[in-house]
C-alpha atoms as a PDB file:
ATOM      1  CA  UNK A   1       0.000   0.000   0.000  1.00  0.00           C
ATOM      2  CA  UNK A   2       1.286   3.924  -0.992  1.00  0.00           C
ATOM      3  CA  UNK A   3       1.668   5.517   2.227  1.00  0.00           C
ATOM      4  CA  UNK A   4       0.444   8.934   2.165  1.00  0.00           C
ATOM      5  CA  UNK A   5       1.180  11.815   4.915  1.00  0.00           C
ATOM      6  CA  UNK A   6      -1.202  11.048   7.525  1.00  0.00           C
ATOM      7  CA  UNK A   7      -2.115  14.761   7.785  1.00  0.00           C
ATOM      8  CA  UNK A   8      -3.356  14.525   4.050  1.00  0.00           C
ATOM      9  CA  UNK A   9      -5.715  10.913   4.681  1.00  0.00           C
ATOM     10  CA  UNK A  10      -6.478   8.432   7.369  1.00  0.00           C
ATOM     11  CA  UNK A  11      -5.540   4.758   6.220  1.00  0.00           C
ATOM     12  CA  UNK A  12      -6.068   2.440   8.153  1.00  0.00           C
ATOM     13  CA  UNK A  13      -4.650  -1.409   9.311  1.00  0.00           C
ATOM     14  CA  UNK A  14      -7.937  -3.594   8.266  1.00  0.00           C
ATOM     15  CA  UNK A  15      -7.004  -2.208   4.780  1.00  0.00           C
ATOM     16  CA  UNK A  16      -3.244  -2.848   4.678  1.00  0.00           C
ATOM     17  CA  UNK A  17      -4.038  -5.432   2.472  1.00  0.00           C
ATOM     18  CA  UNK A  18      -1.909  -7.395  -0.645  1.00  0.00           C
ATOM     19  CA  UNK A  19      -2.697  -5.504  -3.743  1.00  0.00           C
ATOM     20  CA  UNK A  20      -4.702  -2.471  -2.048  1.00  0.00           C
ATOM     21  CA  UNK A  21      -4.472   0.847  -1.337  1.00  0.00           C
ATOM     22  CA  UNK A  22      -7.073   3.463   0.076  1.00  0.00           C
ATOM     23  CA  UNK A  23      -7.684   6.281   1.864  1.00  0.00           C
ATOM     24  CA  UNK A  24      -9.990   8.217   3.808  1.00  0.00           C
ATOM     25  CA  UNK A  25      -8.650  11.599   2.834  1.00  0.00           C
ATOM     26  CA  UNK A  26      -8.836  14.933   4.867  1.00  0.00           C
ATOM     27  CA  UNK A  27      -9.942  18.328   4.021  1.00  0.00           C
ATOM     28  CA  UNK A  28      -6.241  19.163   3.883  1.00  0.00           C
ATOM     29  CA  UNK A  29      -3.520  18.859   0.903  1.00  0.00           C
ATOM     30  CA  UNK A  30      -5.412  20.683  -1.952  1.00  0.00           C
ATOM     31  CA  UNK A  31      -5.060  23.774  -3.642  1.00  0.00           C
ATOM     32  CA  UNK A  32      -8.747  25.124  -3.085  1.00  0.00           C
ATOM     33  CA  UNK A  33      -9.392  28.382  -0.834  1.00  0.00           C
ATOM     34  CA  UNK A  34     -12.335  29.920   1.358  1.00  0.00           C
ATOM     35  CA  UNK A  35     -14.985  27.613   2.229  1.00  0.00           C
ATOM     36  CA  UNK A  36     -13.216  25.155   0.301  1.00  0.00           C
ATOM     37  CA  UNK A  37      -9.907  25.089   2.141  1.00  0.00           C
ATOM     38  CA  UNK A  38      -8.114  22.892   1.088  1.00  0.00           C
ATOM     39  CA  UNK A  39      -8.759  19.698  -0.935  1.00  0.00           C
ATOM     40  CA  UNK A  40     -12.262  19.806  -1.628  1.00  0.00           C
ATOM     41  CA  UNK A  41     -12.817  17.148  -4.356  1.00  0.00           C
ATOM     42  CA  UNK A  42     -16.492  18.036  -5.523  1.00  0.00           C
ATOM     43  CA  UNK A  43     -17.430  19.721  -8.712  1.00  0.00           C
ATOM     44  CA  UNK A  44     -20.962  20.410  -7.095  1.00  0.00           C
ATOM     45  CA  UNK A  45     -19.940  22.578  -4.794  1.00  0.00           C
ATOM     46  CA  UNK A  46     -19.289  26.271  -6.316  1.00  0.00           C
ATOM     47  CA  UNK A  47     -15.521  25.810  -6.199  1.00  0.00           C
ATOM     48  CA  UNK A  48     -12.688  27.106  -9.171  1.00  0.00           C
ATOM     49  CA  UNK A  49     -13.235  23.418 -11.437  1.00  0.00           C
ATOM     50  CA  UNK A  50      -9.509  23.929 -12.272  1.00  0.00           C
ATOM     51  CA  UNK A  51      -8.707  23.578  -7.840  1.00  0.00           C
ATOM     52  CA  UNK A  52     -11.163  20.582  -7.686  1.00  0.00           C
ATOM     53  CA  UNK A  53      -9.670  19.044 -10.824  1.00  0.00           C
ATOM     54  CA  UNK A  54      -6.045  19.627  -9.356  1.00  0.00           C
ATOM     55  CA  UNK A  55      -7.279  18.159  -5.661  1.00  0.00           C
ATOM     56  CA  UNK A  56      -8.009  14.678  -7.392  1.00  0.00           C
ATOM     57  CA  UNK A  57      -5.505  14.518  -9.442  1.00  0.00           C
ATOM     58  CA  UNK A  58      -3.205  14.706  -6.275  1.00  0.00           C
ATOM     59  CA  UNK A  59      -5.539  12.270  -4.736  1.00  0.00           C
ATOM     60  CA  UNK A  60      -5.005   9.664  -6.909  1.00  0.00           C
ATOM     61  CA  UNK A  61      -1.323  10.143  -7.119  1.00  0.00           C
ATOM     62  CA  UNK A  62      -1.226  10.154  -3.617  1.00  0.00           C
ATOM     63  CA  UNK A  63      -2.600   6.491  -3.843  1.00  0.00           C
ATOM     64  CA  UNK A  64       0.001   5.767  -6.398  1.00  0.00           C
ATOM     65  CA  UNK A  65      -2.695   5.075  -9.061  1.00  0.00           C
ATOM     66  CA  UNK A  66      -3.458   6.549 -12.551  1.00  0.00           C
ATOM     67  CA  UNK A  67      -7.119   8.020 -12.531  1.00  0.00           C
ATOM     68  CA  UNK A  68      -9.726   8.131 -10.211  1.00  0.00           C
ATOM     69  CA  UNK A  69     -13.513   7.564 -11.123  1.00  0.00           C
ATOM     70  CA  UNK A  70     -16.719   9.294  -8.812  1.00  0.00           C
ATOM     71  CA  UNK A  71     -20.548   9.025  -8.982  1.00  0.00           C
ATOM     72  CA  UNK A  72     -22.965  11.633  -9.228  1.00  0.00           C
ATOM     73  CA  UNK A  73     -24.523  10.622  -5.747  1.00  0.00           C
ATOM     74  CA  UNK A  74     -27.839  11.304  -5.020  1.00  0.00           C
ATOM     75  CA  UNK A  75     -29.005   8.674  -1.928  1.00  0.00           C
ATOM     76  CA  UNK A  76     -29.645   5.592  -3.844  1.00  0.00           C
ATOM     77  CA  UNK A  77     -29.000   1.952  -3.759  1.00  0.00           C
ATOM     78  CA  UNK A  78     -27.482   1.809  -7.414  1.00  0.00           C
ATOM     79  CA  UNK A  79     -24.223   0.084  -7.905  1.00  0.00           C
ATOM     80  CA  UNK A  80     -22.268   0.646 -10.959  1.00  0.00           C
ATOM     81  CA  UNK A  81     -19.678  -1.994 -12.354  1.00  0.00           C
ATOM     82  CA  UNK A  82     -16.172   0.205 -13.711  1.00  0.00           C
ATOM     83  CA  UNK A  83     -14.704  -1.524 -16.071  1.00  0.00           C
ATOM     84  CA  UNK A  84     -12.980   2.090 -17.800  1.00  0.00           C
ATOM     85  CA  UNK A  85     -13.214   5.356 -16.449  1.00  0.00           C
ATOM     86  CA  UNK A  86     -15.552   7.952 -17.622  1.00  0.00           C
ATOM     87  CA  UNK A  87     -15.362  11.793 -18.625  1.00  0.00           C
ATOM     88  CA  UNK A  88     -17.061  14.386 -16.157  1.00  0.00           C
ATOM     89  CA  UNK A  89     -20.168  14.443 -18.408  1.00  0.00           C
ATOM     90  CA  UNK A  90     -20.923  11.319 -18.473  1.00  0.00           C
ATOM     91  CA  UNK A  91     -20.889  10.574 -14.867  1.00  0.00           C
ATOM     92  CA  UNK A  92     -23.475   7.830 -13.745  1.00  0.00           C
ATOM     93  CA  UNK A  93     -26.044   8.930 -11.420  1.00  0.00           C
ATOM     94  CA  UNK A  94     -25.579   5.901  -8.582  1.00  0.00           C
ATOM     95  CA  UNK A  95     -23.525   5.438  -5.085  1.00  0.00           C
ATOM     96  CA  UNK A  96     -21.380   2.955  -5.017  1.00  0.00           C
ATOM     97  CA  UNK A  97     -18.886   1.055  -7.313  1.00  0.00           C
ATOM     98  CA  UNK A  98     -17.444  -2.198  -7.739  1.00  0.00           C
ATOM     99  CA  UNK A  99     -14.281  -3.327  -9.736  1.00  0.00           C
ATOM    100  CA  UNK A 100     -11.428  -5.945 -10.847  1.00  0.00           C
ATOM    101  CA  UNK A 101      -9.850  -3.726 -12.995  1.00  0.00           C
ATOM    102  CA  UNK A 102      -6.135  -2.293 -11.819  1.00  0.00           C
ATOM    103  CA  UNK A 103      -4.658   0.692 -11.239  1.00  0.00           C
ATOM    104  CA  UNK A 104      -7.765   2.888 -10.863  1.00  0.00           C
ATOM    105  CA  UNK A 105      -9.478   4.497  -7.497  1.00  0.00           C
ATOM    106  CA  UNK A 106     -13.318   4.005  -6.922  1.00  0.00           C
ATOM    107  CA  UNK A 107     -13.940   7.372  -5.120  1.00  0.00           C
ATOM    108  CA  UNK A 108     -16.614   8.494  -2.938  1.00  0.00           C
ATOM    109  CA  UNK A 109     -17.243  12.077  -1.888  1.00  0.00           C
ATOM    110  CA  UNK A 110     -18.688  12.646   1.701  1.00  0.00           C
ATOM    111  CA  UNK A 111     -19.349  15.306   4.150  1.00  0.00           C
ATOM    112  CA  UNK A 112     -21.251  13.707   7.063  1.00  0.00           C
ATOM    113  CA  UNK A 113     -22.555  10.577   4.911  1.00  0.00           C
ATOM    114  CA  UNK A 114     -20.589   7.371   5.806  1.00  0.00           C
ATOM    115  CA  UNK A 115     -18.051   6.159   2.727  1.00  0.00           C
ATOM    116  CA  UNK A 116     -17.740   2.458   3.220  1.00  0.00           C
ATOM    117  CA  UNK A 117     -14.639   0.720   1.370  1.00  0.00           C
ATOM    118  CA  UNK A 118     -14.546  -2.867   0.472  1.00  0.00           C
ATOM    119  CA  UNK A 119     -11.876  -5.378  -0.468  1.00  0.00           C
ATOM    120  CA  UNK A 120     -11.703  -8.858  -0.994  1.00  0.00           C
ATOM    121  CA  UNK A 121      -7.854  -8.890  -1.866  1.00  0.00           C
ATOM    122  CA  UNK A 122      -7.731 -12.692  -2.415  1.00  0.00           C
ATOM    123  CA  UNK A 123      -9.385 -11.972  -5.558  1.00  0.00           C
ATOM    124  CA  UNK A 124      -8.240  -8.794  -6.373  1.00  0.00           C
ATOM    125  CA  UNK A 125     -12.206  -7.220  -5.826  1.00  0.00           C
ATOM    126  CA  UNK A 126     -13.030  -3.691  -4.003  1.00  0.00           C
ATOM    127  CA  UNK A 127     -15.734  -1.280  -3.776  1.00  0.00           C
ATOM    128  CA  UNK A 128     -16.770   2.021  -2.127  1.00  0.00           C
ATOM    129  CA  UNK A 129     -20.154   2.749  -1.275  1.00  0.00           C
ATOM    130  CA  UNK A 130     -21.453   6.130  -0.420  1.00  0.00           C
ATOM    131  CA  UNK A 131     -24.203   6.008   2.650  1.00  0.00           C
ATOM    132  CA  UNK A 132     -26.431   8.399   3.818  1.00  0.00           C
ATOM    133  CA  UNK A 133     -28.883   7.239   5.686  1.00  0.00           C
ATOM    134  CA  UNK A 134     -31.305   6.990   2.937  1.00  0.00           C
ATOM    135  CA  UNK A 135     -28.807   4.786   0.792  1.00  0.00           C
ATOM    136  CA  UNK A 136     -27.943   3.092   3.695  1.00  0.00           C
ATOM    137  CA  UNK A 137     -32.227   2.017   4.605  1.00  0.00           C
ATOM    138  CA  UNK A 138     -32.636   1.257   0.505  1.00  0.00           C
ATOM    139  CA  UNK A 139     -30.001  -1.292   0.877  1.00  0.00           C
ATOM    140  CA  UNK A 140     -26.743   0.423  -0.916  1.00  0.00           C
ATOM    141  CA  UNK A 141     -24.729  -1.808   1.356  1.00  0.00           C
ATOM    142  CA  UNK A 142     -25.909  -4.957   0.596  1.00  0.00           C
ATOM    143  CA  UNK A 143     -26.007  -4.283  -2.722  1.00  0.00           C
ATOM    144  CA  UNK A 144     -22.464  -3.532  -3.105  1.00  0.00           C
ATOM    145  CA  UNK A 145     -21.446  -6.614  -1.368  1.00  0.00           C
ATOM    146  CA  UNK A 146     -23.635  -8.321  -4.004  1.00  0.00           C
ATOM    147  CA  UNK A 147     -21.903  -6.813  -7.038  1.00  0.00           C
ATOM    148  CA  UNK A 148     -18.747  -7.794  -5.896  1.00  0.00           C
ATOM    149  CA  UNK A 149     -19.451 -10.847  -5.729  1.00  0.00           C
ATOM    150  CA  UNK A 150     -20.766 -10.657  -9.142  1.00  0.00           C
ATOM    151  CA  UNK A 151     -17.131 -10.290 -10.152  1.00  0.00           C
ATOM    152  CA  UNK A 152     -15.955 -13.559  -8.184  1.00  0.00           C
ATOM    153  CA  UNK A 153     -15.246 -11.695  -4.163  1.00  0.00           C
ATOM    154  CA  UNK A 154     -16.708 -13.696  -1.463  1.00  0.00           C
ATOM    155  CA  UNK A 155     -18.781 -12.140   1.469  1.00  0.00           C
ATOM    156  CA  UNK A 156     -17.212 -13.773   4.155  1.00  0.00           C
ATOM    157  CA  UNK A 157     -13.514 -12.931   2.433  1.00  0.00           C
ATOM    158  CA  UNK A 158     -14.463  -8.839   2.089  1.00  0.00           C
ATOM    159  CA  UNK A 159     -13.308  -6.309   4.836  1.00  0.00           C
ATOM    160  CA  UNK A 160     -15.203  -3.219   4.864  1.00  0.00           C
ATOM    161  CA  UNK A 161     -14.754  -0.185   6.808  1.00  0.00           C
ATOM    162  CA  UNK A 162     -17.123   2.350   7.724  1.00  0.00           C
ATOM    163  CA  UNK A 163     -15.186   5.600   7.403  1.00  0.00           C
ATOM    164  CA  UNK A 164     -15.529   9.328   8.872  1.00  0.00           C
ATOM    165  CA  UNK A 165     -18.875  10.579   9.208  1.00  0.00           C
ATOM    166  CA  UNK A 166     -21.406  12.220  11.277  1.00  0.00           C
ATOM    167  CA  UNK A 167     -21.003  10.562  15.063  1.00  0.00           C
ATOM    168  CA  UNK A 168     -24.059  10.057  16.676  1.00  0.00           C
ATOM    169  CA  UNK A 169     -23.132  12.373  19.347  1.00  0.00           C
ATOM    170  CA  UNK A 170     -23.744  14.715  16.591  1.00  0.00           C
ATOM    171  CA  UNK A 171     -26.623  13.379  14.617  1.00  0.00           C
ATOM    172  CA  UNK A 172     -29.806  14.633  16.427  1.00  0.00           C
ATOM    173  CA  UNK A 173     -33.384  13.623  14.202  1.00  0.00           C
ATOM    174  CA  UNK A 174     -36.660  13.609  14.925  1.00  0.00           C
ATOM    175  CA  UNK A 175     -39.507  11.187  16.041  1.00  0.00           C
ATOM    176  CA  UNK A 176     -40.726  10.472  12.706  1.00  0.00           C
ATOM    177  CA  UNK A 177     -37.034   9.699  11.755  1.00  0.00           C
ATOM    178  CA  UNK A 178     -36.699   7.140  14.439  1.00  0.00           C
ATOM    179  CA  UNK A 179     -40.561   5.870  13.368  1.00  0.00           C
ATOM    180  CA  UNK A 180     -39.389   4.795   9.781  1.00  0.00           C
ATOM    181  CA  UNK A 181     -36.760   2.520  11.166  1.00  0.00           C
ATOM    182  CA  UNK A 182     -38.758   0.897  13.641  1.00  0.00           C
ATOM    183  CA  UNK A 183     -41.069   0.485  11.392  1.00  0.00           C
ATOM    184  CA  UNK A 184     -38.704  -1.333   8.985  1.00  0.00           C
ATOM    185  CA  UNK A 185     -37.426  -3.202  12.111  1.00  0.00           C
ATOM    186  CA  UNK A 186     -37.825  -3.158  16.004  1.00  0.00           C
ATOM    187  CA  UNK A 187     -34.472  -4.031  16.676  1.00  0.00           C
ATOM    188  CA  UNK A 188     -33.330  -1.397  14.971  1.00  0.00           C
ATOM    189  CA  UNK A 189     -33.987   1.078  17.743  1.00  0.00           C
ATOM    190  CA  UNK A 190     -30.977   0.058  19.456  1.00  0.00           C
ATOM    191  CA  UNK A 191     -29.139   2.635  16.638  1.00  0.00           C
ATOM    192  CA  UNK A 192     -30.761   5.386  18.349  1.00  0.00           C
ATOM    193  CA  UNK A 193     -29.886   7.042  21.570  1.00  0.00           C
ATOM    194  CA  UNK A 194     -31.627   9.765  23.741  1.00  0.00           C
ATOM    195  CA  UNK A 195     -31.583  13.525  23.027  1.00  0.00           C
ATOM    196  CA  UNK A 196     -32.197  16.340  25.886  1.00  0.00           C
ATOM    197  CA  UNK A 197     -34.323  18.036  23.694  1.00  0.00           C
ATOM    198  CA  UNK A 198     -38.483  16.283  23.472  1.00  0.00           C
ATOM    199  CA  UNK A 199     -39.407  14.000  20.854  1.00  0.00           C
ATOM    200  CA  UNK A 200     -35.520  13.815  19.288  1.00  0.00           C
ATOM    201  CA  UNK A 201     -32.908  11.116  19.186  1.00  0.00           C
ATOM    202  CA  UNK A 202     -29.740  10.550  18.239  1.00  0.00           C
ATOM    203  CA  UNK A 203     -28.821   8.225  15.234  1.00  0.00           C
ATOM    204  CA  UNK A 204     -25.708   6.217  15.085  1.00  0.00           C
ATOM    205  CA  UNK A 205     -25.142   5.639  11.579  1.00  0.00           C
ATOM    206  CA  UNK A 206     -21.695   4.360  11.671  1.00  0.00           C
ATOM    207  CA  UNK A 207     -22.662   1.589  13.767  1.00  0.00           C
ATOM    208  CA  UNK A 208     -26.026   1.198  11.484  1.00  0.00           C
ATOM    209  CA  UNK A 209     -23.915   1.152   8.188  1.00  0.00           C
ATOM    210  CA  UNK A 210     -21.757  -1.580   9.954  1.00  0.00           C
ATOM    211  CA  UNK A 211     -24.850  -3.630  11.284  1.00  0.00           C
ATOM    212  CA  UNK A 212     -25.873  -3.629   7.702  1.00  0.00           C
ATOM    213  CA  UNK A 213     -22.704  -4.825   5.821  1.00  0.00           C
ATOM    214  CA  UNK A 214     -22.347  -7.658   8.972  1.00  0.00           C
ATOM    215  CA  UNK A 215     -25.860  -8.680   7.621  1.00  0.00           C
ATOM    216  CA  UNK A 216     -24.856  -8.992   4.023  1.00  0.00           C
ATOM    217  CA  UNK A 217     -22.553 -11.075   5.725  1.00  0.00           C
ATOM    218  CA  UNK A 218     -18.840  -9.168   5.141  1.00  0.00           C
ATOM    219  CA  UNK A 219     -16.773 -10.660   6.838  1.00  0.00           C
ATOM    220  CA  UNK A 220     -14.894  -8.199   8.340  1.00  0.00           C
ATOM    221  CA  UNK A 221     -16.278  -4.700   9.406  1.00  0.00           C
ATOM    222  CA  UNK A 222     -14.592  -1.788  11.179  1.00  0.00           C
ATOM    223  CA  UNK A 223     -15.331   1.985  11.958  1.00  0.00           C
ATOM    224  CA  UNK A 224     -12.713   4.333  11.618  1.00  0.00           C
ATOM    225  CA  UNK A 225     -14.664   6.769  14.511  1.00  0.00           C
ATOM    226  CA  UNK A 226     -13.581  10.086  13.058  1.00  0.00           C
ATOM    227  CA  UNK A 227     -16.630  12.827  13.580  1.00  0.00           C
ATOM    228  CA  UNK A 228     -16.973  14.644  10.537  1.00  0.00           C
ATOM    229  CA  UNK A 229     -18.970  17.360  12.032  1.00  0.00           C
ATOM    230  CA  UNK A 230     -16.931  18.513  15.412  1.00  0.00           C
ATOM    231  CA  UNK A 231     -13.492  17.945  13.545  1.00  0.00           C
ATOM    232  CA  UNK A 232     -13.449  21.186  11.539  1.00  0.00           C
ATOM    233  CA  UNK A 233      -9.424  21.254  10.977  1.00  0.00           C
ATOM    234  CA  UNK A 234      -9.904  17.832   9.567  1.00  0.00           C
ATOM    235  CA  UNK A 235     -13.234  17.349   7.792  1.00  0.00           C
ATOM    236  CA  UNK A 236     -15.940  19.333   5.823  1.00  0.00           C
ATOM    237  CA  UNK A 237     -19.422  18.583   7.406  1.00  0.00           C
ATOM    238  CA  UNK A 238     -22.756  19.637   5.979  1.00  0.00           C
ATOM    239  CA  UNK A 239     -24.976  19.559   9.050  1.00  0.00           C
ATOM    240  CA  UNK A 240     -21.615  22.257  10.875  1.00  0.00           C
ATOM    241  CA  UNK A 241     -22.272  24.187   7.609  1.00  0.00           C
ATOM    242  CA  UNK A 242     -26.561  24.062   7.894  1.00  0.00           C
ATOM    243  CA  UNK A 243     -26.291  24.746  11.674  1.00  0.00           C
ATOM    244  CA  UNK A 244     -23.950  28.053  10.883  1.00  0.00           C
ATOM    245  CA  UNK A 245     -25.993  28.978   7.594  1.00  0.00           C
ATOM    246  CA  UNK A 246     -22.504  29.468   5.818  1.00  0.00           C
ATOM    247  CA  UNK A 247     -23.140  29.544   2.007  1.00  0.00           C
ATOM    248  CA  UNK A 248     -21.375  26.177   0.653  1.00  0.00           C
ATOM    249  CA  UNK A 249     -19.475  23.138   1.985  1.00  0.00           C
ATOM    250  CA  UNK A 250     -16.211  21.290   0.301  1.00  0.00           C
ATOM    251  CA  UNK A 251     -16.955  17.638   0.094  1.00  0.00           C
ATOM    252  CA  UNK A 252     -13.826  14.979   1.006  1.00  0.00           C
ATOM    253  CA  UNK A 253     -12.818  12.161  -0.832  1.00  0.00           C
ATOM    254  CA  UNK A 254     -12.635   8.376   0.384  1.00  0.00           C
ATOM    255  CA  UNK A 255     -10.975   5.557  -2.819  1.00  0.00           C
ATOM    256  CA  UNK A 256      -9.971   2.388  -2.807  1.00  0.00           C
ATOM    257  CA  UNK A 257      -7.700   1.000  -5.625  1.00  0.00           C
ATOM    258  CA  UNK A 258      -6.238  -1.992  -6.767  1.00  0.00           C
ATOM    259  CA  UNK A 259      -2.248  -1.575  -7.156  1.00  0.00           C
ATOM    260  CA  UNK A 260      -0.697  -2.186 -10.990  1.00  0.00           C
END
């Protein structure tokens, strides 16, 4: 695995793997200013192109691979297969990917959603799944974990980890939040804990992302613990950004990669 300044991205020792490399990568290391200080990665947000282009470019070389492929996310359970990378314009609207192929990073973009990276190195299979909680409760995560399998990775081989997001400490919803899972499931309450303020909980979607991938039977599943929204040197955060009405929000990259 490239090792990359640990100021720049987190990587971590479940994903020290033959053949891999990844990282969780910081707001830090990029060439963007403002709100966007430093390495925001998303051409959404209402950053210079010509920054965000530069901040993956050093992403991927940072991983030690030659191009790096992203989704235009929108919350949904879709998987897409990469088999060659794509131009900006032809982006597929889905959340997570799946791939064989060598030398090129499946990237999510995040700023309180969980990015979840997979590897079954035996086989030389990853992913990278983006989860919100709606992608999460449509069943993004088991989906992934089916599509790699699709290309020959076995549940029970993959290692997945759950990367920085929104802590629960941080992740206050209401009562009809908290209804819809129940709803789904009883046992699911046991994901939310109790707020001071009436009628509100707190959601722990790191350990609900996990609970989810341990269900589509992954065989190994870890959470990195990082808070996306109290760590402002480290991370952009949408629900910081919402709470302090600030104008835009950088997004921060998470890819996995198979080594050439």
């Amino acid at each position: 695995m490239t090792k990359i300044d640990p100021a720049f991205a987190i990587q971590t020792s479940a994903l020290t793997l033959p053949g891999v490399t990844h990282g969780f990568f910081t707001r830090k290391g990029g060439v963007s200013t403002g709100l966007y200080d430093s390495n925001n990665v998303a051409f959404s947000a209402a950053d210079d192109a010509a920054h965000v282009t530069e901040n993956r470019a050093r992403a991927a070389q940072r991983l030690g691979l030659t191009g790096l492929v992203t989704l235009d996310q929108k919350h949904t359970p879709e998987v897409i297969e990469v088999d060659e990378p794509w131009t900006r314009d032809a982006t597929p609207i889905a959340d997570a990917l799946v791939t064989k192929r060598r030398g090129l990073a499946l990237g999510i973009l995040t700023a309180d959603c969980a990015p979840v990276l997979f590897a079954d190195a035996e086989v030389g299979v990853i992913g990278a799944a983006h989860a919100g909680w709606r992608g999460a409760f449509d069943g993004v995560i088991g989906n992934t974990v089916e599509a790699m399998e699709e290309l020959g990775a076995h549940a029970a081989r993959i290692v997945a980890v759950v990367g920085p997001c929104i802590a629960q400490a941080s992740y206050e919803v209401g009562a009809e939040f908290v209804e819809r899972f129940v709803e789904m499931d009883p046992e699911l309450r046991r994901f939310f804990g109790s707020s001071p303020k009436a009628a509100h909980a707190h959601f722990n979607l790191p350990a609900f992302v996990a609970h989810l991938a341990t269900v589509a039977g992954v065989g190994a599943v870890h959470i990195e613990g990082s808070d996306t929204c109290t760590l402002e040197d480290r991370f952009f955060s949408y629900r910081r950004t919402t709470l302090r009405k600030e104008a835009d929000y950088g997004r921060q990259l998470s890819a996995i990669g198979l080594v050439l």
